[in-house]
N, C-alpha and C. Protein backbone atom coordinates (compact mmCIF):
# COMPACT_ATOMS: atom_id res chain seq x y z
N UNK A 1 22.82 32.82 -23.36
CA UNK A 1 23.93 33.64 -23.81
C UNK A 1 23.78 35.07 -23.29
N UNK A 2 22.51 35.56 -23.47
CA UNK A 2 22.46 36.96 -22.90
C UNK A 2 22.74 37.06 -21.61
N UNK A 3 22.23 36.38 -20.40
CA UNK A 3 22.23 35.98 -19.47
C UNK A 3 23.97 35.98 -19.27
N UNK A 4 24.62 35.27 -19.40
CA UNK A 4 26.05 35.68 -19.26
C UNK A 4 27.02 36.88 -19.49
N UNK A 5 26.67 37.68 -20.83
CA UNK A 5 26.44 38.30 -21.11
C UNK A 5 26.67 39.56 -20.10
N UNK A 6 25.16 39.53 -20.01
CA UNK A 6 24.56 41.07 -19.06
C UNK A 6 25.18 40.86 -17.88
N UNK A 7 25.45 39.25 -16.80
CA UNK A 7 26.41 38.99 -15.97
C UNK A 7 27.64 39.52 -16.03
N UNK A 8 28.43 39.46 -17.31
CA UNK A 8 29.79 40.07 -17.41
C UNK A 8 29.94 41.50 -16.92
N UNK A 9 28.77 42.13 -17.62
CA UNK A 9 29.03 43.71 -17.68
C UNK A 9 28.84 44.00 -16.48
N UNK A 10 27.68 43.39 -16.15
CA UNK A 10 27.28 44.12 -14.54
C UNK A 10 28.33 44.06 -13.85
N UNK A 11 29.10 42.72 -13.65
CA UNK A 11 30.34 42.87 -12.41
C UNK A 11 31.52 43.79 -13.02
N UNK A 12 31.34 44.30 -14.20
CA UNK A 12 32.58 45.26 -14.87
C UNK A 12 31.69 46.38 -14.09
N UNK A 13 30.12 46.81 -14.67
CA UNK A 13 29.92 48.24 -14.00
C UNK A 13 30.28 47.89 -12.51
N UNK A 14 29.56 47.01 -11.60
CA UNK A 14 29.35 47.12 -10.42
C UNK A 14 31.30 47.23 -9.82
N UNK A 15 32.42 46.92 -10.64
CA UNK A 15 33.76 46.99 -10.33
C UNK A 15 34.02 48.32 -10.37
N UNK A 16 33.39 49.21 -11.12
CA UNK A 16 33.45 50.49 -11.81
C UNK A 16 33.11 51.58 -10.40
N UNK A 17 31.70 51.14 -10.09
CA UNK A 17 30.64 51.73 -8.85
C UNK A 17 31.58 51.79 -7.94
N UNK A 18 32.17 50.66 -7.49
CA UNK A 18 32.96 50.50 -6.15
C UNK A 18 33.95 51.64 -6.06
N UNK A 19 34.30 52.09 -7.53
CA UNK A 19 35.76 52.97 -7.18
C UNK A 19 35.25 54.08 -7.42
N UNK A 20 34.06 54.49 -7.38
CA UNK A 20 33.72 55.77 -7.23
C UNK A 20 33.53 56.80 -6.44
N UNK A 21 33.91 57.62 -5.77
CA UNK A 21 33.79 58.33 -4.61
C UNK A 21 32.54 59.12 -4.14
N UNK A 22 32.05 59.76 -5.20
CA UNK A 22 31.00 59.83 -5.87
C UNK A 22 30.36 60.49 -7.02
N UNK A 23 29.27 60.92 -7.52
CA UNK A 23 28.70 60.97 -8.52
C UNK A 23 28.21 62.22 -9.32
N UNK A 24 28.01 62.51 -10.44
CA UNK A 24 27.61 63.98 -10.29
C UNK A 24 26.44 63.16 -11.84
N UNK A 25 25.96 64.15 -12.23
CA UNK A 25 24.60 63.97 -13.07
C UNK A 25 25.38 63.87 -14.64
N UNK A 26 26.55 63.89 -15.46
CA UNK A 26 27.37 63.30 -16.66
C UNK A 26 27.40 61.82 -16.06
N UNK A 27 28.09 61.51 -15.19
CA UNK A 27 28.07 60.26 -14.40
C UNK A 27 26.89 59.84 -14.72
N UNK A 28 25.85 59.72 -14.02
CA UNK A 28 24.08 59.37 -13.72
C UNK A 28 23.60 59.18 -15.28
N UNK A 29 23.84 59.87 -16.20
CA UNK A 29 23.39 59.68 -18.02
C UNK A 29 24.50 58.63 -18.44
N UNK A 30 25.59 59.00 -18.24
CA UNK A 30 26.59 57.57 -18.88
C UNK A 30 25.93 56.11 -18.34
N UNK A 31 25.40 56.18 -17.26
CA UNK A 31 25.10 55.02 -16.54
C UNK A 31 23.49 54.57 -17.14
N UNK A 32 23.09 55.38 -17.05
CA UNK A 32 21.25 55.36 -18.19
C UNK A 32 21.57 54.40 -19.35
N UNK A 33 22.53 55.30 -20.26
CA UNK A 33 22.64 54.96 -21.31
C UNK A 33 23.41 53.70 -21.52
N UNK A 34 24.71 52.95 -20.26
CA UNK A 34 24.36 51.95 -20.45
C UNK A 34 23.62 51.04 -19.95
N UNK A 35 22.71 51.42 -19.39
CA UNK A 35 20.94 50.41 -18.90
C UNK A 35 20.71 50.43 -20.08
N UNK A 36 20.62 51.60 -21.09
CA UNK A 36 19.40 51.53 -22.17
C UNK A 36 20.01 49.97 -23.43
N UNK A 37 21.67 49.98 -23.12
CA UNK A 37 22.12 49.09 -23.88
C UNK A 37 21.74 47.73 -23.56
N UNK A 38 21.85 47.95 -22.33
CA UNK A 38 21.57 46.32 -20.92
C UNK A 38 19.82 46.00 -21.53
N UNK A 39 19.24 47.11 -21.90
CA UNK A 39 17.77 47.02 -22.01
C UNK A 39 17.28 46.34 -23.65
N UNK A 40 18.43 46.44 -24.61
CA UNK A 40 18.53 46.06 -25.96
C UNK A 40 19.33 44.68 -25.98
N UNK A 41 19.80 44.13 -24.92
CA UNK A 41 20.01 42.54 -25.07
C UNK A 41 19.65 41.51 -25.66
N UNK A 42 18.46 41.26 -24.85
CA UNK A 42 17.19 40.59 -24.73
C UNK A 42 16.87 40.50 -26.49
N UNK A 43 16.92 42.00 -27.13
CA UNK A 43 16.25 41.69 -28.52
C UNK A 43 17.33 41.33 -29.48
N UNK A 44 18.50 41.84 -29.29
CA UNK A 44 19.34 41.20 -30.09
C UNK A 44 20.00 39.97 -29.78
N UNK A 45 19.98 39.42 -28.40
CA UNK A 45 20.02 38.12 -28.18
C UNK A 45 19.19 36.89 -29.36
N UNK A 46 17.74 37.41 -28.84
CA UNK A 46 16.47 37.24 -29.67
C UNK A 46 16.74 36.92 -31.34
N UNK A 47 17.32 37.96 -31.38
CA UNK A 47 17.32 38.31 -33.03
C UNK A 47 18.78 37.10 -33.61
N UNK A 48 19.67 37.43 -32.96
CA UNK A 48 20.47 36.35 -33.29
C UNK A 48 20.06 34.81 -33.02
N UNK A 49 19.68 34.50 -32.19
CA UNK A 49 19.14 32.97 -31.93
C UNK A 49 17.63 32.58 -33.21
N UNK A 50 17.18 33.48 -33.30
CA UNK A 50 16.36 33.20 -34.81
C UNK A 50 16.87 33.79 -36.31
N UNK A 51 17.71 34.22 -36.38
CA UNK A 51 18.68 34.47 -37.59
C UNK A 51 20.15 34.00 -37.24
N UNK A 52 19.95 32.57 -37.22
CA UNK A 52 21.32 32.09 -36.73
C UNK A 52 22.82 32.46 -37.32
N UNK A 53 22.07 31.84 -39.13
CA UNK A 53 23.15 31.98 -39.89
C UNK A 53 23.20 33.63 -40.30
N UNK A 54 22.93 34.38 -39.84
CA UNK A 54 22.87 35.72 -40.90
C UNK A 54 23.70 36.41 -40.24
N UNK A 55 24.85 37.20 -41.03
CA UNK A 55 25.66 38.26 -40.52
C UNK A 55 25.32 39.39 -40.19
N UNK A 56 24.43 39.49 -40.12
CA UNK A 56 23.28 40.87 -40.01
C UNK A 56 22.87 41.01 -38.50
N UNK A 57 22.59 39.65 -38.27
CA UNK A 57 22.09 39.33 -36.61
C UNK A 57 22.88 39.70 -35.57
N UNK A 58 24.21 38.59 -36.44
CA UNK A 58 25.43 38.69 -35.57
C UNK A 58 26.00 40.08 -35.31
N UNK A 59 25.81 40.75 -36.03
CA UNK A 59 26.55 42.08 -36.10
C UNK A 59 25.66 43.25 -35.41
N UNK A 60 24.30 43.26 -35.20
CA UNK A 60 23.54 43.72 -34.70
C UNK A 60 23.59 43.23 -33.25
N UNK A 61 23.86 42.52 -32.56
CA UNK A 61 24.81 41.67 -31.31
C UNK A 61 25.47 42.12 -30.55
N UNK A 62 26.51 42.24 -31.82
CA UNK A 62 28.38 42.80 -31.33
C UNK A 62 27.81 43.98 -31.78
N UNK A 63 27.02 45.22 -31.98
CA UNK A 63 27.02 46.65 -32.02
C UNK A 63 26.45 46.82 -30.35
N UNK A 64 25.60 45.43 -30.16
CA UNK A 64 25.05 45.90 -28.61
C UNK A 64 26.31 45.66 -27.57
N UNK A 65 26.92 44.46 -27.93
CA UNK A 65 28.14 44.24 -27.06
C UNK A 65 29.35 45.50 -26.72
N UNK A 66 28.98 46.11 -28.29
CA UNK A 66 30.23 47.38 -28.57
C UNK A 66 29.63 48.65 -27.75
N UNK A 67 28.51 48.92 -27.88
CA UNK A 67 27.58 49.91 -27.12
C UNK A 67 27.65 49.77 -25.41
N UNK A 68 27.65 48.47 -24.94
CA UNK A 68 27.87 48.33 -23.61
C UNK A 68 29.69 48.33 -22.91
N UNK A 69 30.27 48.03 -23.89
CA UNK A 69 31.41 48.31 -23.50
C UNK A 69 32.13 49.48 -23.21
N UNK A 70 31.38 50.58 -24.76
CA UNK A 70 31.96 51.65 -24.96
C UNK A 70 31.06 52.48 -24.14
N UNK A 71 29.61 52.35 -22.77
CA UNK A 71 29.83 52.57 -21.67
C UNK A 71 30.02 53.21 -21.03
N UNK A 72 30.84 51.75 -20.37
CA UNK A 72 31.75 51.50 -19.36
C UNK A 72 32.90 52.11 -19.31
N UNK A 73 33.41 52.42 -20.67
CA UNK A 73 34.64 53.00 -20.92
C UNK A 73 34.18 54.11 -20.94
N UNK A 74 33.60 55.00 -21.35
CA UNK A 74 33.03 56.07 -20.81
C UNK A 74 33.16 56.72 -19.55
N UNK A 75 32.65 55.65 -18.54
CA UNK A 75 32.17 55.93 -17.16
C UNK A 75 33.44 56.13 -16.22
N UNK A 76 34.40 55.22 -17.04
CA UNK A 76 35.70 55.13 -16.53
C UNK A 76 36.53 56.44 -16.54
N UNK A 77 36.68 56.76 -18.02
CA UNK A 77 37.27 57.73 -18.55
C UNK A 77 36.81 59.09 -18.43
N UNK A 78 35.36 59.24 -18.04
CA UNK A 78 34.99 60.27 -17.39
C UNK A 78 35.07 60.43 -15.70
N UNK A 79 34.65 59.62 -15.23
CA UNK A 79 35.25 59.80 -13.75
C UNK A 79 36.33 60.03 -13.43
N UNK A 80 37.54 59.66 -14.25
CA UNK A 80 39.07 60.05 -13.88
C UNK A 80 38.73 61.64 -13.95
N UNK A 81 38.25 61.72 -14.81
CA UNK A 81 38.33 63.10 -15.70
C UNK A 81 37.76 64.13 -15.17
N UNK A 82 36.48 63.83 -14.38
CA UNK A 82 35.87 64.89 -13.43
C UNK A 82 36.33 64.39 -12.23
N UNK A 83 37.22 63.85 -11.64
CA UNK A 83 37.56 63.22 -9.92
C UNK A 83 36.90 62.91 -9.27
N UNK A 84 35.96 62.00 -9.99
CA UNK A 84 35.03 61.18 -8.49
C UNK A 84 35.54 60.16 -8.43
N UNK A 85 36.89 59.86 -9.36
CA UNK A 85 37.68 57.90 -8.58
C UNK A 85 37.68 58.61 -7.21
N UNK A 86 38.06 57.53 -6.21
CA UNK A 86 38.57 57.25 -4.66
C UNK A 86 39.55 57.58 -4.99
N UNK A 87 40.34 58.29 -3.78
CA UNK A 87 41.75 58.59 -3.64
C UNK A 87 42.95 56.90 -4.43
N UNK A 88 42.44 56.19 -4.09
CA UNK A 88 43.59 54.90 -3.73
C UNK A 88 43.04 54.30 -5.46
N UNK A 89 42.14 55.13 -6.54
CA UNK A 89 42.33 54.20 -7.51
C UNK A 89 43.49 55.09 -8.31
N UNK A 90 44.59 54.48 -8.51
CA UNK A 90 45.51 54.61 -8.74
C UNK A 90 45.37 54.66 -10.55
N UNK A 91 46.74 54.79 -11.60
CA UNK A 91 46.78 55.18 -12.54
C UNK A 91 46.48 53.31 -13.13
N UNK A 92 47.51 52.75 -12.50
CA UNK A 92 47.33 51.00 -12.49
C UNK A 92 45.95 50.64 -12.89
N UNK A 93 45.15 50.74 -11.92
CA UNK A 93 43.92 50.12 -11.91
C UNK A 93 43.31 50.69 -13.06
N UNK A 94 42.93 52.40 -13.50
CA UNK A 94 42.30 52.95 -14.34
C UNK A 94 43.15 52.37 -15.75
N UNK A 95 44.12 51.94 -16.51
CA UNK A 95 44.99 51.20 -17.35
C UNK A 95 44.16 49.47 -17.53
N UNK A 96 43.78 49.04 -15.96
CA UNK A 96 43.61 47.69 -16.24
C UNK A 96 42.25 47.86 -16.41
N UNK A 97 41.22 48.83 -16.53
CA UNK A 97 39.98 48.92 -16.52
C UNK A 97 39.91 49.02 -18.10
N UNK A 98 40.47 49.78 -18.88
CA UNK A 98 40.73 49.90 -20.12
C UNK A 98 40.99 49.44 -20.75
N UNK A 99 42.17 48.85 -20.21
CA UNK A 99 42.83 47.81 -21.23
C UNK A 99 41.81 46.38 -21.37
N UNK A 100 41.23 45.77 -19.86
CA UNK A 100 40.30 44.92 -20.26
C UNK A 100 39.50 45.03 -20.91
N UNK A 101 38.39 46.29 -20.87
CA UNK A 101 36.96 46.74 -22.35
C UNK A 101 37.53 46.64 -23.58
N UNK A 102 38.93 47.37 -23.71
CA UNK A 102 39.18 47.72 -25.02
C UNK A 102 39.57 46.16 -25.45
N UNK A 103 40.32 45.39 -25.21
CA UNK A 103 40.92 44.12 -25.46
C UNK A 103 39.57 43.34 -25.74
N UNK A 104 39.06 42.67 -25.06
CA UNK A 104 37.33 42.20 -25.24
C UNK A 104 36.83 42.80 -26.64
N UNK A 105 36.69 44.09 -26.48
CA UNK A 105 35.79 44.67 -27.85
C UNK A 105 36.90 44.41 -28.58
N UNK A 106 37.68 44.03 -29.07
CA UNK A 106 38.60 44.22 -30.38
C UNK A 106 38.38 42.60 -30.51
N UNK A 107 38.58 41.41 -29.46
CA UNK A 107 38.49 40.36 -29.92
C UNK A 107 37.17 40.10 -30.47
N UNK A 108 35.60 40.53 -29.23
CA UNK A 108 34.49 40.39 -30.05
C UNK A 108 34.73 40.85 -31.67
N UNK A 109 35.23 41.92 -31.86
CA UNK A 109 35.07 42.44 -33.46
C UNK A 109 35.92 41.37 -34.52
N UNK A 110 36.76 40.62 -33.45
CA UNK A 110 37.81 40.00 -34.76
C UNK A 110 36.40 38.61 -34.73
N UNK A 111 35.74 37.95 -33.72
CA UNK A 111 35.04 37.08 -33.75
C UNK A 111 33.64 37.31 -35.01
N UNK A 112 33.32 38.63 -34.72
CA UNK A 112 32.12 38.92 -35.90
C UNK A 112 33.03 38.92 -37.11
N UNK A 113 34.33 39.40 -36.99
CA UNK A 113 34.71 39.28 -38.74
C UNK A 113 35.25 37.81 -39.58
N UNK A 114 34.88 36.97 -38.16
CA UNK A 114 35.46 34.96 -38.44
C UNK A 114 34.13 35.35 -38.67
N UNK A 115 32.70 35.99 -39.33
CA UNK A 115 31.92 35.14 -39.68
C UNK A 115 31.51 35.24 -41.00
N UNK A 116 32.65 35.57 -41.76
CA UNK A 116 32.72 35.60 -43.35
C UNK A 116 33.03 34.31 -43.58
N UNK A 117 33.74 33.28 -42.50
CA UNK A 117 33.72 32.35 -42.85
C UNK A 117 32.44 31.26 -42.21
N UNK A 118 31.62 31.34 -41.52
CA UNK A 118 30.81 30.94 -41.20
C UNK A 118 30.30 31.61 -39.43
N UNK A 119 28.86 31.90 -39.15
CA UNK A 119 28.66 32.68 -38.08
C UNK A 119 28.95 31.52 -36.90
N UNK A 120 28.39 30.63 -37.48
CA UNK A 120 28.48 29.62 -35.96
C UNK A 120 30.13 29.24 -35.15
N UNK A 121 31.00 29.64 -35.99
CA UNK A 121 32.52 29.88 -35.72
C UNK A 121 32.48 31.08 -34.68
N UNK A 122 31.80 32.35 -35.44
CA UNK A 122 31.62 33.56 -34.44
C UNK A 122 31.28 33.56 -32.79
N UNK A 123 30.27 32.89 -33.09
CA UNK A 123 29.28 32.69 -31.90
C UNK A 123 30.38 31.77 -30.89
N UNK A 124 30.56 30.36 -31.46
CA UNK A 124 31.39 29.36 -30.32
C UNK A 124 32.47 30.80 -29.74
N UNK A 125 33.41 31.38 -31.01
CA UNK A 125 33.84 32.29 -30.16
C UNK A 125 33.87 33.02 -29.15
N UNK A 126 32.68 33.97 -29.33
CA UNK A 126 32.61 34.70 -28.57
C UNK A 126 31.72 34.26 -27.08
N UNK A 127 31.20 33.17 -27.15
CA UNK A 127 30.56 32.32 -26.33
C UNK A 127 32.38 32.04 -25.30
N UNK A 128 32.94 31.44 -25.99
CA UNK A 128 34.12 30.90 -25.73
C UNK A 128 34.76 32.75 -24.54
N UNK A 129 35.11 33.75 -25.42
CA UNK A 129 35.62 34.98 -24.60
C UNK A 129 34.82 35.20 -23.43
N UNK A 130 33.33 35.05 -23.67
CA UNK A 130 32.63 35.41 -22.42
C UNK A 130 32.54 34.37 -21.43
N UNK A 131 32.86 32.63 -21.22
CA UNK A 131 33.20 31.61 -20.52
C UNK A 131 34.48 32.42 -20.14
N UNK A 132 35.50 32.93 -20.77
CA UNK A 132 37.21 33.17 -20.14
C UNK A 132 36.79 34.45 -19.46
N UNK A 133 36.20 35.17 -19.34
CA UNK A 133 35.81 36.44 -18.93
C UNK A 133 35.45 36.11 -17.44
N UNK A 134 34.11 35.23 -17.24
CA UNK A 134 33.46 34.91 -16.23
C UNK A 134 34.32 33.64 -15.62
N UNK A 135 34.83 33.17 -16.19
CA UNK A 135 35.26 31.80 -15.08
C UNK A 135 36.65 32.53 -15.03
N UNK A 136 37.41 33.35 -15.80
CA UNK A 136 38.70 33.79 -15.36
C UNK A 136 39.82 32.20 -15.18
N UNK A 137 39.82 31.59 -16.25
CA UNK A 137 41.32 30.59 -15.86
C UNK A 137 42.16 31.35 -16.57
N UNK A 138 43.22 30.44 -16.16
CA UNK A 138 44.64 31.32 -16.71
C UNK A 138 44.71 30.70 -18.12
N UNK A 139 44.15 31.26 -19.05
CA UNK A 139 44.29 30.98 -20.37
C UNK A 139 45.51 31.71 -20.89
N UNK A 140 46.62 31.15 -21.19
CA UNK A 140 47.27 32.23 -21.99
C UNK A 140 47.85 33.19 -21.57
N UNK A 141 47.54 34.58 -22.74
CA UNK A 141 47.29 36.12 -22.41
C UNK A 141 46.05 36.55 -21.79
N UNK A 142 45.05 36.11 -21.78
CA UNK A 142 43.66 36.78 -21.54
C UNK A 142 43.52 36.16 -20.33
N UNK A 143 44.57 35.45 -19.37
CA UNK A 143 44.05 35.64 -17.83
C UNK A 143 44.79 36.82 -17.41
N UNK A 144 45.42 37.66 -17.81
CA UNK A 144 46.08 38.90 -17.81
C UNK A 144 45.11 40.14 -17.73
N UNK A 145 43.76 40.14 -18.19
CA UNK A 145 42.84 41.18 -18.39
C UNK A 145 41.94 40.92 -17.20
C-alpha cells in the first residue's frame, strides 16, 4: 500500500518539477518538507497494517496522506506565486493541478470518516482511489482529475 502510495505522489511531484522553470530556496524547503512526509510513510503504513481495526491508525495515515498532498499544493501555489512556472503553464493546467490534490484529499477524508462504520471499508476505499489514481480508467467523474 505504501509503495503505491509514495508512487502516486512522486509522479504528482515529478509532474510538478517538469513545469518549473526554475527554483529558488522557499521552493527547495517546500520540497524537504515533502520528503520529510515521503520519509513518515513507511511508519504509518506500519502502524496501520498492525492496528488494523483502530481509527487512530487510520487517521494517523490520512494525516500523512493530508501532509503530502498539502505539499504539493504548496509547491504549486507557491511557484505560481513567485514565477518559476514555464512560460506555457498556463492558468488551465495550474486549476487541474489543484483541483486534482484538493479532490483526492477530500475523498481520502470522506474514506477515514466511512470508518465509524468499520476501518476495513476505509482502507478497500482508499486502496480503491489510489488503484483510480494510478491506473487512471475512465471511472465516472474521477477520470476527469
Amino acid at each position: 500500500m505504501s509503495f503505491l502510495t509514495l508512487g502516486i505522489f512522486w509522479l504528482g511531484q515529478q509532474t510538478q518539477l517538469n513545469q518549473f522553470e526554475r527554483a529558488n530556496r522557499h521552493l527547495t524547503w517546500i520540497h524537504l518538507a515533502f520528503l520529510a512526509a515521503v520519509s513518515l510513510m513507511p511508519f504509518s503504513t506500519a502502524l496501520l497494517g498492525e492496528y488494523i481495526d483502530y481509527r487512530l491508525a487510520l487517521a494517523i495515515y490520512w494525516l500523512n496522506l493530508l501532509l503530502l498532498g498539502a505539499m504539493l499544493l504548496a509547491s504549486v501555489t507557491y511557484g505560481h506565486r513567485a514565477g518559476l512556472l514555464k512560460a506555457d503553464v498556463d492558468h488551465e493546467i495550474r486549476l487541474a493541478h489543484r483541483r486534482r490534490i484538493v479532490i483526492y484529499q477530500a475523498l481520502y477524508a470522506v474514506a477515514v470518516a466511512l470508518s465509524a462504520i468499520n476501518t476495513y471499508v476505509s482502507i478497500v476505499l482508499i486502496v480503491l482511489l489510489q488503484l483510480n489514481s494510478a491506473v487512471a480508467p475512465r471511472i465516472w467523474r474521477l477520470s476527469s482529475f
